[in-house]
PDB file of N, CA and C in Angstrom:
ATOM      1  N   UNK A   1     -19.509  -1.465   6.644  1.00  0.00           N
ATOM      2  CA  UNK A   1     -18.269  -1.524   7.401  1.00  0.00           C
ATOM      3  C   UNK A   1     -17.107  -1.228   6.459  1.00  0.00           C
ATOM      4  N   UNK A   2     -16.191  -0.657   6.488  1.00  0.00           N
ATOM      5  CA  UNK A   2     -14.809  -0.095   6.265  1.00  0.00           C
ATOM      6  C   UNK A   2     -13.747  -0.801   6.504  1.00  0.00           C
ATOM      7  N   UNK A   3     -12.769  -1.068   5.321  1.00  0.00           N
ATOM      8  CA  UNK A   3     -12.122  -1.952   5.080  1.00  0.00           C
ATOM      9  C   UNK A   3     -10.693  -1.984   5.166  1.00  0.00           C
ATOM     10  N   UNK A   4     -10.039  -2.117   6.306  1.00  0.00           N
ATOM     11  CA  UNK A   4      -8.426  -1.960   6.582  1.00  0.00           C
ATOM     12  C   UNK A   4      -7.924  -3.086   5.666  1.00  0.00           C
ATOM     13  N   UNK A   5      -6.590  -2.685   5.194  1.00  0.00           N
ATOM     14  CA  UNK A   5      -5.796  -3.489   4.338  1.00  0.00           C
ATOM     15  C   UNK A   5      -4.183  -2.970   5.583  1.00  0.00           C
ATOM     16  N   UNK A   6      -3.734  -3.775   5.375  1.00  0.00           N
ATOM     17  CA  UNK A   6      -2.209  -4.277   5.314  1.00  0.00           C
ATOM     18  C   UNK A   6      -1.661  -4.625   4.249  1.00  0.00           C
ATOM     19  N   UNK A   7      -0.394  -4.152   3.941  1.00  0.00           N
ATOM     20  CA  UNK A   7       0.474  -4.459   3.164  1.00  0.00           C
ATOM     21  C   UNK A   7       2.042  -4.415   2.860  1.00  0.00           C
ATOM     22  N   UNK A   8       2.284  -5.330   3.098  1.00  0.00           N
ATOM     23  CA  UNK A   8       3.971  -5.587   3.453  1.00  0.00           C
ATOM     24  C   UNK A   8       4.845  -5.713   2.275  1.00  0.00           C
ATOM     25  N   UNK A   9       5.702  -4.801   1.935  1.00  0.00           N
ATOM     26  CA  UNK A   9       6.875  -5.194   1.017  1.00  0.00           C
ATOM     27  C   UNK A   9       7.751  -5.282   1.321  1.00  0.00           C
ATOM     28  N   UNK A  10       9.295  -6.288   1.014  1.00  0.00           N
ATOM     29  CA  UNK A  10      10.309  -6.219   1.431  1.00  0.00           C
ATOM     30  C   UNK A  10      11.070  -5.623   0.119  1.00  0.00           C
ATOM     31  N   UNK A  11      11.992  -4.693   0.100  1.00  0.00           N
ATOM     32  CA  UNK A  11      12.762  -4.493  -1.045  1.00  0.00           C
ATOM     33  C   UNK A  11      13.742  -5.189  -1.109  1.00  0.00           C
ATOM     34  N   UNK A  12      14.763  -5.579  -2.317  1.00  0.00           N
ATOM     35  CA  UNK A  12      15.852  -6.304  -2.760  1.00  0.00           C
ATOM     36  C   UNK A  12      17.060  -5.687  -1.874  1.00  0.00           C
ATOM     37  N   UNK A  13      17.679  -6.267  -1.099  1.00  0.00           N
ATOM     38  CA  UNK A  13      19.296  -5.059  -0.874  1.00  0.00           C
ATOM     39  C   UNK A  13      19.621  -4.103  -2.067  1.00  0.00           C
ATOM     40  N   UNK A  14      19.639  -2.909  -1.331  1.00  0.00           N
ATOM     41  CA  UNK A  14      20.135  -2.007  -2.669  1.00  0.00           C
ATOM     42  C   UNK A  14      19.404  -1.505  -3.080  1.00  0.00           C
ATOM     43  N   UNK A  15      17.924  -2.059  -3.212  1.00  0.00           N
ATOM     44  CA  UNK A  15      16.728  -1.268  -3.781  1.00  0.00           C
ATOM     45  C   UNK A  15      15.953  -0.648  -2.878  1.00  0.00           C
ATOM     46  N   UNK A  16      16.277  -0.134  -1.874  1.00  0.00           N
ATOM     47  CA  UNK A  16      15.472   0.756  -1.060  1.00  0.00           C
ATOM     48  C   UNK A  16      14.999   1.613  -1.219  1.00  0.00           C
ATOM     49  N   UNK A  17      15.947   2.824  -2.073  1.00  0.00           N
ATOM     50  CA  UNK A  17      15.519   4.372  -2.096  1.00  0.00           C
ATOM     51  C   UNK A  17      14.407   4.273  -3.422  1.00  0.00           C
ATOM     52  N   UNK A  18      14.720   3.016  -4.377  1.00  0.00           N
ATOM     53  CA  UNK A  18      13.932   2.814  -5.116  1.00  0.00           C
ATOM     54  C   UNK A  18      12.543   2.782  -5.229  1.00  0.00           C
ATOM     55  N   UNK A  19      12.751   1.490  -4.513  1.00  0.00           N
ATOM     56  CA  UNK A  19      11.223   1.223  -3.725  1.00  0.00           C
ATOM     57  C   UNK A  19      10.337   2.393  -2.956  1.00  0.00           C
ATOM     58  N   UNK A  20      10.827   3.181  -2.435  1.00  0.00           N
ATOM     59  CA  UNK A  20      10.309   4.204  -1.415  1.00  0.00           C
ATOM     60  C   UNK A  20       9.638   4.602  -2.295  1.00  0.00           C
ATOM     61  N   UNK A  21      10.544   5.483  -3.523  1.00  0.00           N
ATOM     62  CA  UNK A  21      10.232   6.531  -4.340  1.00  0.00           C
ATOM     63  C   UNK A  21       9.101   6.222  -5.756  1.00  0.00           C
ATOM     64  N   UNK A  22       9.159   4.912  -5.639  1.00  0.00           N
ATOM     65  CA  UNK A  22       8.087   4.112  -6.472  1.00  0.00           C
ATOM     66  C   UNK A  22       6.580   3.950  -5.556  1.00  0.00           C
ATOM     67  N   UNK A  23       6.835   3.488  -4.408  1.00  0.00           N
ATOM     68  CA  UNK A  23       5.308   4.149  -3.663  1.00  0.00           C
ATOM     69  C   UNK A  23       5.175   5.599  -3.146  1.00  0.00           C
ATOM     70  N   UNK A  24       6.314   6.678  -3.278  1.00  0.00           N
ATOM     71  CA  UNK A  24       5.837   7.751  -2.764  1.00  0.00           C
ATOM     72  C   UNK A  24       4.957   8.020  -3.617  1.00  0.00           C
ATOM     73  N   UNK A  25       5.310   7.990  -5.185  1.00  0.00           N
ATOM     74  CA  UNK A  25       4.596   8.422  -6.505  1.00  0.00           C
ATOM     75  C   UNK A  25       3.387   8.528  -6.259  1.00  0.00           C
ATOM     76  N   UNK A  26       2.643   7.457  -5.697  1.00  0.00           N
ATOM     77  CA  UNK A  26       1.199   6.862  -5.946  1.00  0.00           C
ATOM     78  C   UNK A  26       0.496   7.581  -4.545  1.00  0.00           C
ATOM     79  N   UNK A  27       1.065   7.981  -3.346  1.00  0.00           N
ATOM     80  CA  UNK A  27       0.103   8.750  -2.564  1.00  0.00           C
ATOM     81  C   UNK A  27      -0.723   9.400  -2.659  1.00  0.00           C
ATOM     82  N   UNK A  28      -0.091  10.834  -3.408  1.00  0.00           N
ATOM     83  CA  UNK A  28      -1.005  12.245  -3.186  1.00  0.00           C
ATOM     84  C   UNK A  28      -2.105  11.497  -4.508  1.00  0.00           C
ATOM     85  N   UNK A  29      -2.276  10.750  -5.358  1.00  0.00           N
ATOM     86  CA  UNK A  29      -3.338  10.346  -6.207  1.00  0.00           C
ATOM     87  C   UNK A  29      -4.359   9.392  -5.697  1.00  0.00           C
ATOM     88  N   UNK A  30      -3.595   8.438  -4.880  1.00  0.00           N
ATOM     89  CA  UNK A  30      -4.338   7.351  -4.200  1.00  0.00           C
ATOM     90  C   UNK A  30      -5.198   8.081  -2.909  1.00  0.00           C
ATOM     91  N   UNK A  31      -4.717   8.970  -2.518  1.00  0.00           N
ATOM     92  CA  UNK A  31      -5.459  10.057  -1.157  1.00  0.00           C
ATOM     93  C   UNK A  31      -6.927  10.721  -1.661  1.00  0.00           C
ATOM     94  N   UNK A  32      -6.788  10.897  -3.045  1.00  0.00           N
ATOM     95  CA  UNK A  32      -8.209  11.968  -3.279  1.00  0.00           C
ATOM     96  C   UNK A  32      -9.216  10.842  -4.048  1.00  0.00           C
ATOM     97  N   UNK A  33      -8.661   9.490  -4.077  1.00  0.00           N
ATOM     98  CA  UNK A  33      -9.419   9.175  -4.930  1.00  0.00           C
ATOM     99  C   UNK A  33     -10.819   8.629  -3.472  1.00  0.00           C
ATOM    100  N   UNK A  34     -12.066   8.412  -4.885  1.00  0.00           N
ATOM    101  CA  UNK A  34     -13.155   8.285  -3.879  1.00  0.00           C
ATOM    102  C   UNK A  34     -13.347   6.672  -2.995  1.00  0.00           C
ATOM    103  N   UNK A  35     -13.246   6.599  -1.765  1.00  0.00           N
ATOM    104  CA  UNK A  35     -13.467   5.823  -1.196  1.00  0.00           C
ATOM    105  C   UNK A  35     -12.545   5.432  -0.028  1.00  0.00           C
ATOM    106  N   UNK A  36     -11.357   6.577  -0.611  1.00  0.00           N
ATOM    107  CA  UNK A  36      -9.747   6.334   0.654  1.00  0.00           C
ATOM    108  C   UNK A  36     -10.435   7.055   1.649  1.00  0.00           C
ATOM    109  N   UNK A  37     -10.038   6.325   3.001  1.00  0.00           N
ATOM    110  CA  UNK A  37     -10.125   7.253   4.492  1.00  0.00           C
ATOM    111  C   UNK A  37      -8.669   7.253   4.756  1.00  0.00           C
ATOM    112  N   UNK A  38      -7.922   6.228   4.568  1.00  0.00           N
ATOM    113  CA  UNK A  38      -6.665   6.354   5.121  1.00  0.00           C
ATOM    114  C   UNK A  38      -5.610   5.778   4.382  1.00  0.00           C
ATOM    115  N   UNK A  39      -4.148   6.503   3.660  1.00  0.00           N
ATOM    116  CA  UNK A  39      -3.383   5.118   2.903  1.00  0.00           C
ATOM    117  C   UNK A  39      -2.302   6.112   3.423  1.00  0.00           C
ATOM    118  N   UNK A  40      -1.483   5.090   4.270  1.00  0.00           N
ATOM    119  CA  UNK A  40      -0.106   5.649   4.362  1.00  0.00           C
ATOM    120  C   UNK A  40       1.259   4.478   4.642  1.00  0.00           C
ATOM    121  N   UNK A  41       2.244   4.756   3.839  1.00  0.00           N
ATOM    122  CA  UNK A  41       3.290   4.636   3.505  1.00  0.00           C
ATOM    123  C   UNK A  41       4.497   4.516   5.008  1.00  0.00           C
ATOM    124  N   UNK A  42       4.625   3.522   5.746  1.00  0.00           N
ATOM    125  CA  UNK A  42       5.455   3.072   6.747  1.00  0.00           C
ATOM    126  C   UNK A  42       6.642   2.841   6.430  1.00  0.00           C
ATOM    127  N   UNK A  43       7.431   2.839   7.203  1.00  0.00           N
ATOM    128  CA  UNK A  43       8.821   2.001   6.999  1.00  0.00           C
ATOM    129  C   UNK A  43       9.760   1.265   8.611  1.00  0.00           C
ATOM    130  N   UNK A  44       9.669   0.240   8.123  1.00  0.00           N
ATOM    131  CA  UNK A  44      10.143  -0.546   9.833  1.00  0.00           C
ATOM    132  C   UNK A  44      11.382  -0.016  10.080  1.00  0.00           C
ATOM    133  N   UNK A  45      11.328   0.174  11.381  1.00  0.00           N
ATOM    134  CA  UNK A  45      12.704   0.967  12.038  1.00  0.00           C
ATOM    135  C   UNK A  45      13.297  -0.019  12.052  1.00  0.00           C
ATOM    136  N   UNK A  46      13.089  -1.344  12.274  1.00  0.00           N
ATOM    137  CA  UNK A  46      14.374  -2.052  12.589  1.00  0.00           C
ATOM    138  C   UNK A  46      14.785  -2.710  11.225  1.00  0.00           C
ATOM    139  N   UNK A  47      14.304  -2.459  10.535  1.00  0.00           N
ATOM    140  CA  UNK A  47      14.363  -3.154   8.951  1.00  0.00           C
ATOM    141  C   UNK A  47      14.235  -2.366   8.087  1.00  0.00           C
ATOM    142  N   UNK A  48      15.053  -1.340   7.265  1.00  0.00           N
ATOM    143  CA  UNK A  48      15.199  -0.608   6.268  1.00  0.00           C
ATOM    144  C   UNK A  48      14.428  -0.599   5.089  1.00  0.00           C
ATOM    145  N   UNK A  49      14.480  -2.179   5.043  1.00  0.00           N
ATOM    146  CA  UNK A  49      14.032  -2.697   3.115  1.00  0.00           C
ATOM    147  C   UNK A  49      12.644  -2.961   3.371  1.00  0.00           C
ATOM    148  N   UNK A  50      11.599  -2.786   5.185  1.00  0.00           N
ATOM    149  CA  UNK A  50      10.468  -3.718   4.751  1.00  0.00           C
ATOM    150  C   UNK A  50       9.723  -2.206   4.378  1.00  0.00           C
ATOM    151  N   UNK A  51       8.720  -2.348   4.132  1.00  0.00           N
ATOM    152  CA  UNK A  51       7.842  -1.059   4.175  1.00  0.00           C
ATOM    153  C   UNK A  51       6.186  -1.575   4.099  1.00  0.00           C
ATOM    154  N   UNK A  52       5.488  -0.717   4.897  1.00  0.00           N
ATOM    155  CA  UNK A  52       4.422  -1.224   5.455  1.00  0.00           C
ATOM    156  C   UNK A  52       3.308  -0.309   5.175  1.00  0.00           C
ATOM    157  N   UNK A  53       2.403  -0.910   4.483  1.00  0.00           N
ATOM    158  CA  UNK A  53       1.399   0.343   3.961  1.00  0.00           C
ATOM    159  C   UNK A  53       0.300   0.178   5.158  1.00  0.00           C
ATOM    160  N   UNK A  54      -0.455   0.877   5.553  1.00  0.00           N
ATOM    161  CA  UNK A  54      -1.758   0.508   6.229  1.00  0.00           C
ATOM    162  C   UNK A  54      -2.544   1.502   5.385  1.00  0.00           C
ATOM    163  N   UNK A  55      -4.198   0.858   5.612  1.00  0.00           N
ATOM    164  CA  UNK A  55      -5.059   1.685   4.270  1.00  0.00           C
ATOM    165  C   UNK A  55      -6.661   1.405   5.151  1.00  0.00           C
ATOM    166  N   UNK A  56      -7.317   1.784   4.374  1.00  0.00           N
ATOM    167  CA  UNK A  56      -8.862   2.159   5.016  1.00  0.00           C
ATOM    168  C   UNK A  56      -9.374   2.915   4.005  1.00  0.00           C
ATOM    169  N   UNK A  57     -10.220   1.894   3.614  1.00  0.00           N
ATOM    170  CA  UNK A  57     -11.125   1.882   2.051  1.00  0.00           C
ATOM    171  C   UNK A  57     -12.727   2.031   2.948  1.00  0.00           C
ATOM    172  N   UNK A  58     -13.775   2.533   2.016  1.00  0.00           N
ATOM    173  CA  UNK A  58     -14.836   2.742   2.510  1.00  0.00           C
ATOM    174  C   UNK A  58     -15.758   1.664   2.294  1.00  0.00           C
ATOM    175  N   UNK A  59     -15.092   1.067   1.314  1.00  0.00           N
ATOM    176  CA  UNK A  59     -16.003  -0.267   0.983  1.00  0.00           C
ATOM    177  C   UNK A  59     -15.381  -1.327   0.124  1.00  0.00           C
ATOM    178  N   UNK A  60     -15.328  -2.459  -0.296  1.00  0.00           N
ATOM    179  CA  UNK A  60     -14.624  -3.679  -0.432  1.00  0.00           C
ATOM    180  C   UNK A  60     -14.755  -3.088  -2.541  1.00  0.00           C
ATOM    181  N   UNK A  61     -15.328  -2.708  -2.508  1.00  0.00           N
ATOM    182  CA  UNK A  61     -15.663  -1.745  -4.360  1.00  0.00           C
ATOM    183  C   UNK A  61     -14.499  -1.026  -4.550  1.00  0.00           C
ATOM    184  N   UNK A  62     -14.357   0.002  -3.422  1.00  0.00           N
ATOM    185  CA  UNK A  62     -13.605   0.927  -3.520  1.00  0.00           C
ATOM    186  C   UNK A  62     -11.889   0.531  -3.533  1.00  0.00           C
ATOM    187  N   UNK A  63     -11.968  -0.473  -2.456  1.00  0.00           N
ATOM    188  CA  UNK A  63     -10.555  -1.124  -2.503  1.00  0.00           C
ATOM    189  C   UNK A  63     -10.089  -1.753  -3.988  1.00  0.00           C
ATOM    190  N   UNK A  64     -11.560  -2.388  -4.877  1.00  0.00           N
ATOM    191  CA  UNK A  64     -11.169  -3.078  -6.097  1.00  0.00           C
ATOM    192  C   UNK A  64     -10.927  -2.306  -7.294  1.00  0.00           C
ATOM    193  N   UNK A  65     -11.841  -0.778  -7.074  1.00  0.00           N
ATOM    194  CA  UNK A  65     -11.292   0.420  -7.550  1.00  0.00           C
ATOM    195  C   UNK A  65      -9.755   1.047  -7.481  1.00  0.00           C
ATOM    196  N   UNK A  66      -9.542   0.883  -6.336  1.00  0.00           N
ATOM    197  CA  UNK A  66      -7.683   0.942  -6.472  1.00  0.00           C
ATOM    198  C   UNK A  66      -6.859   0.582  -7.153  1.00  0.00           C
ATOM    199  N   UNK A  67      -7.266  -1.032  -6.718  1.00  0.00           N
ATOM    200  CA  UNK A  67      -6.457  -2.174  -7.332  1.00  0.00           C
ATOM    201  C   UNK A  67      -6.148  -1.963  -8.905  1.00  0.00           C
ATOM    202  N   UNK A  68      -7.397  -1.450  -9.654  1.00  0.00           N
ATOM    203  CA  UNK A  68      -7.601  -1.014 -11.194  1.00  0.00           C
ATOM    204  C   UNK A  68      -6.828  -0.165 -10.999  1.00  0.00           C
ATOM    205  N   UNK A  69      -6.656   1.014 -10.798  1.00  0.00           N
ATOM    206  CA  UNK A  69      -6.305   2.045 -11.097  1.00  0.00           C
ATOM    207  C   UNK A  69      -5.126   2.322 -12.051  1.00  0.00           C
ATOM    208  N   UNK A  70      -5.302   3.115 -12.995  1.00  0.00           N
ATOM    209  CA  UNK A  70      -3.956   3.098 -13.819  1.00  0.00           C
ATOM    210  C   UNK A  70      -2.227   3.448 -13.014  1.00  0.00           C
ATOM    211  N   UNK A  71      -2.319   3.919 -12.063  1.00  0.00           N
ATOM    212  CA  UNK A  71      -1.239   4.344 -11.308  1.00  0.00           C
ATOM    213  C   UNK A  71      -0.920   3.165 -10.419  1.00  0.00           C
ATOM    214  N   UNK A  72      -2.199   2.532 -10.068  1.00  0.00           N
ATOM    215  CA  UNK A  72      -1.532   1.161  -9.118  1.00  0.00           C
ATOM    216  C   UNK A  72      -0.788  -0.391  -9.944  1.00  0.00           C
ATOM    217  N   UNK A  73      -1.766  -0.214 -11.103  1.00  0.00           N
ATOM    218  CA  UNK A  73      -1.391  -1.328 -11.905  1.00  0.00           C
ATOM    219  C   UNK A  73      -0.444  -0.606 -12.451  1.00  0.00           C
ATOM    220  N   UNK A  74       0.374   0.511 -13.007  1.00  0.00           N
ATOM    221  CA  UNK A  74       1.934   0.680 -13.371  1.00  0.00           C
ATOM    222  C   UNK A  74       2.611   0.259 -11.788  1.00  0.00           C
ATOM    223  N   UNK A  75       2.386   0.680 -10.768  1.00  0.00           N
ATOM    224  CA  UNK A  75       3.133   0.455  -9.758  1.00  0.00           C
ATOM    225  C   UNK A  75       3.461  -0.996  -9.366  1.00  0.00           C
ATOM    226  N   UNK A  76       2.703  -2.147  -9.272  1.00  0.00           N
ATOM    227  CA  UNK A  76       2.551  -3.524  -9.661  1.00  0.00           C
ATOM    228  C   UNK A  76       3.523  -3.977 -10.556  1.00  0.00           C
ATOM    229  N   UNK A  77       3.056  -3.235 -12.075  1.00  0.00           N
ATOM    230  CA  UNK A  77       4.348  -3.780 -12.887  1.00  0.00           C
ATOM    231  C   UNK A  77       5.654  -3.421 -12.492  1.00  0.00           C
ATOM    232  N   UNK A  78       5.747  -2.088 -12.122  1.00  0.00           N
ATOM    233  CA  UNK A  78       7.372  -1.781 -12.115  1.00  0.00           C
ATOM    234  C   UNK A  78       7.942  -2.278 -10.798  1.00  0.00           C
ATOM    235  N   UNK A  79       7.443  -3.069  -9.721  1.00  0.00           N
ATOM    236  CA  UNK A  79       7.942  -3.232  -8.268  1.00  0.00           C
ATOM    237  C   UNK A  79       8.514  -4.388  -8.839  1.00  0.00           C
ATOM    238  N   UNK A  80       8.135  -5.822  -9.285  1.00  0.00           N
ATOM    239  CA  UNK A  80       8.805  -6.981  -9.165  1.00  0.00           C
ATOM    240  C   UNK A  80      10.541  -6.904  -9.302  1.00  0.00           C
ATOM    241  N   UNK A  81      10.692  -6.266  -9.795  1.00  0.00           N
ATOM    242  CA  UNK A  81      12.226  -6.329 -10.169  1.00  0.00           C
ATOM    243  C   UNK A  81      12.845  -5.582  -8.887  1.00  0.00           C
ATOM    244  N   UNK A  82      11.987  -4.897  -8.099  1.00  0.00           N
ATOM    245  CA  UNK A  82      13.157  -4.205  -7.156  1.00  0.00           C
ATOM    246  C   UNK A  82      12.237  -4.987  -5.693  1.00  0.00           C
ATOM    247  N   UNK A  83      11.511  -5.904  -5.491  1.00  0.00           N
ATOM    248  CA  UNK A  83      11.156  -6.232  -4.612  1.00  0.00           C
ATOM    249  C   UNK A  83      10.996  -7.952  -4.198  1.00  0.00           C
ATOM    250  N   UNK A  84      11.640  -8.672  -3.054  1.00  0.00           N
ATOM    251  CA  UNK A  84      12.296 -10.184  -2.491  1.00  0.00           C
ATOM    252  C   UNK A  84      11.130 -10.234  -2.012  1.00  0.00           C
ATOM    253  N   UNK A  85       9.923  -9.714  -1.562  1.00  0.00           N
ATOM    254  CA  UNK A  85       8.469  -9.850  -0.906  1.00  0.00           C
ATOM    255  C   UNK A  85       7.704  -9.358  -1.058  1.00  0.00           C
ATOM    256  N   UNK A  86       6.615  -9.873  -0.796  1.00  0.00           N
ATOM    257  CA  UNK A  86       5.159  -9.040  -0.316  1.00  0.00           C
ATOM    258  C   UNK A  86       4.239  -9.907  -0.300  1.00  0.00           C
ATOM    259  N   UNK A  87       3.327  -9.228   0.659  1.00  0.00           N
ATOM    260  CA  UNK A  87       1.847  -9.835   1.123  1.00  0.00           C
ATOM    261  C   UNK A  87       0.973  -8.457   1.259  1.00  0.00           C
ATOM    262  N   UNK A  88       0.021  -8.442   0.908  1.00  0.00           N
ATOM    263  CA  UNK A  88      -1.320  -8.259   0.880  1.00  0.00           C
ATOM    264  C   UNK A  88      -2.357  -8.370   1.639  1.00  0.00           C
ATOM    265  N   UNK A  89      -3.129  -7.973   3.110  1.00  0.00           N
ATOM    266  CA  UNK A  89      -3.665  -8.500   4.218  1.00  0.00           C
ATOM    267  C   UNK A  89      -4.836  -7.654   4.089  1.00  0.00           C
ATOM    268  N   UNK A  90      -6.086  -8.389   3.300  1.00  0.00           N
ATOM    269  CA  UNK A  90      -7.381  -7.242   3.565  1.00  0.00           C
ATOM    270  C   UNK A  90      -8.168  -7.565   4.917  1.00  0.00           C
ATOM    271  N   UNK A  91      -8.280  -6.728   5.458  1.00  0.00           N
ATOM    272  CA  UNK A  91      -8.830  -7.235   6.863  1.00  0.00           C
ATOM    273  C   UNK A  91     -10.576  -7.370   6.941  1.00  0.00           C
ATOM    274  N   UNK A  92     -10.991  -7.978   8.352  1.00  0.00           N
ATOM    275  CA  UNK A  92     -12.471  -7.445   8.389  1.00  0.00           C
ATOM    276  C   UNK A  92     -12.107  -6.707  10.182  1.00  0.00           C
ATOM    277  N   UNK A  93     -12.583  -5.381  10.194  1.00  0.00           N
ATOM    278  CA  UNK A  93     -12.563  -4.762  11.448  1.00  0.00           C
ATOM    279  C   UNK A  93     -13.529  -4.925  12.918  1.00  0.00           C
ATOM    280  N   UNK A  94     -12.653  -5.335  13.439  1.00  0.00           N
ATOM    281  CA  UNK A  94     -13.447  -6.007  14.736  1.00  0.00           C
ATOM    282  C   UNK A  94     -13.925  -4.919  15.719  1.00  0.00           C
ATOM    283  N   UNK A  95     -12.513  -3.513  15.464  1.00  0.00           N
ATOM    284  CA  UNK A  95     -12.337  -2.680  16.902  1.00  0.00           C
ATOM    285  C   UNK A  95     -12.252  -1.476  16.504  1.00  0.00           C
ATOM    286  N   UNK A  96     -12.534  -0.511  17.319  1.00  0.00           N
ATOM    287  CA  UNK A  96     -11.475   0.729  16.779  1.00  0.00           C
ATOM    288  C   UNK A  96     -11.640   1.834  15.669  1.00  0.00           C
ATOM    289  N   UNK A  97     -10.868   2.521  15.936  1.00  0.00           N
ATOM    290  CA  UNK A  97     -10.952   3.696  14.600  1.00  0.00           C
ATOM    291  C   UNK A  97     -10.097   3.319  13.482  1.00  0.00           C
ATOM    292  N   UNK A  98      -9.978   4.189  12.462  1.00  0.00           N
ATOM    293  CA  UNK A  98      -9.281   4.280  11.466  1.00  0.00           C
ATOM    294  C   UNK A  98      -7.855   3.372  11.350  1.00  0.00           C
ATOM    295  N   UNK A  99      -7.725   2.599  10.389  1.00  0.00           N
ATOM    296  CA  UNK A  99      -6.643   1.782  10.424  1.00  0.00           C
ATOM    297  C   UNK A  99      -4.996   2.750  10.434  1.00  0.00           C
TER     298      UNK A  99
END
C-alpha cells in the first residue's frame, strides 16, 4: 500500500515569497527521485502564509528516503527561521486514488 503524507507550513508574516521559493527548490529533484507518485506544493487561498504539500510515496522506505535526502535535510535546516508552523501528517489510505 502507498503512502499519502500531508504537510502543513505556516510562514512568518513577511516570509512568504521566501518560503515558497525555498520549497519550489526541492520539487523538480524530489519528483524523479525513486518511489515519488505524487509531491505537490499548495497554497491556501484564504491564507497566504499557509502552504500545503500533499505527497504519495510508494512505500513507508521511500518516504524515509526523502526525509534523508541531502536537499530535504538543507530544506529543514534553512525553514525554521522563516516559518511560525508546521505539522507533518503521514497517512494510512483507506480510499481512492492518488493523494
Amino acid at each position: 500500500m502507498t503512502v499519502p503524507v500531508v504537510a502543513i507550513f505556516t510562514a512568518k508574516a513577511g516570509k512568504e515569497e521566501v518560503v515558497e521559493a525555498l520549497f519550489k527548490g526541492v520539487v523538480e529533484t524530489t519528483l524523479v527521485e525513486e518511489g515519488c507518485i505524487t509531491y505537490q506544493l499548495n497554497r491556501d487561498t484564504d491564507n497566504a502564509r499557509r502552504f500545503v504539500w500533499t505527497e504519495e510515496w510508494a512505500s513507508r522506505e521511500a518516504l524515509q528516503k526523502h526525509l534523508e535526502a541531502p536537499h530535504i535535510v538543507k530544506l529543514f535546516a534553512d525553514l525554521p527561521a522563516h516559518i511560525e508552523s508546521s505539522e507533518v501528517i503521514i497517512l494510512n489510505k483507506a480510499a481512492g486514488g492518488h493523494a
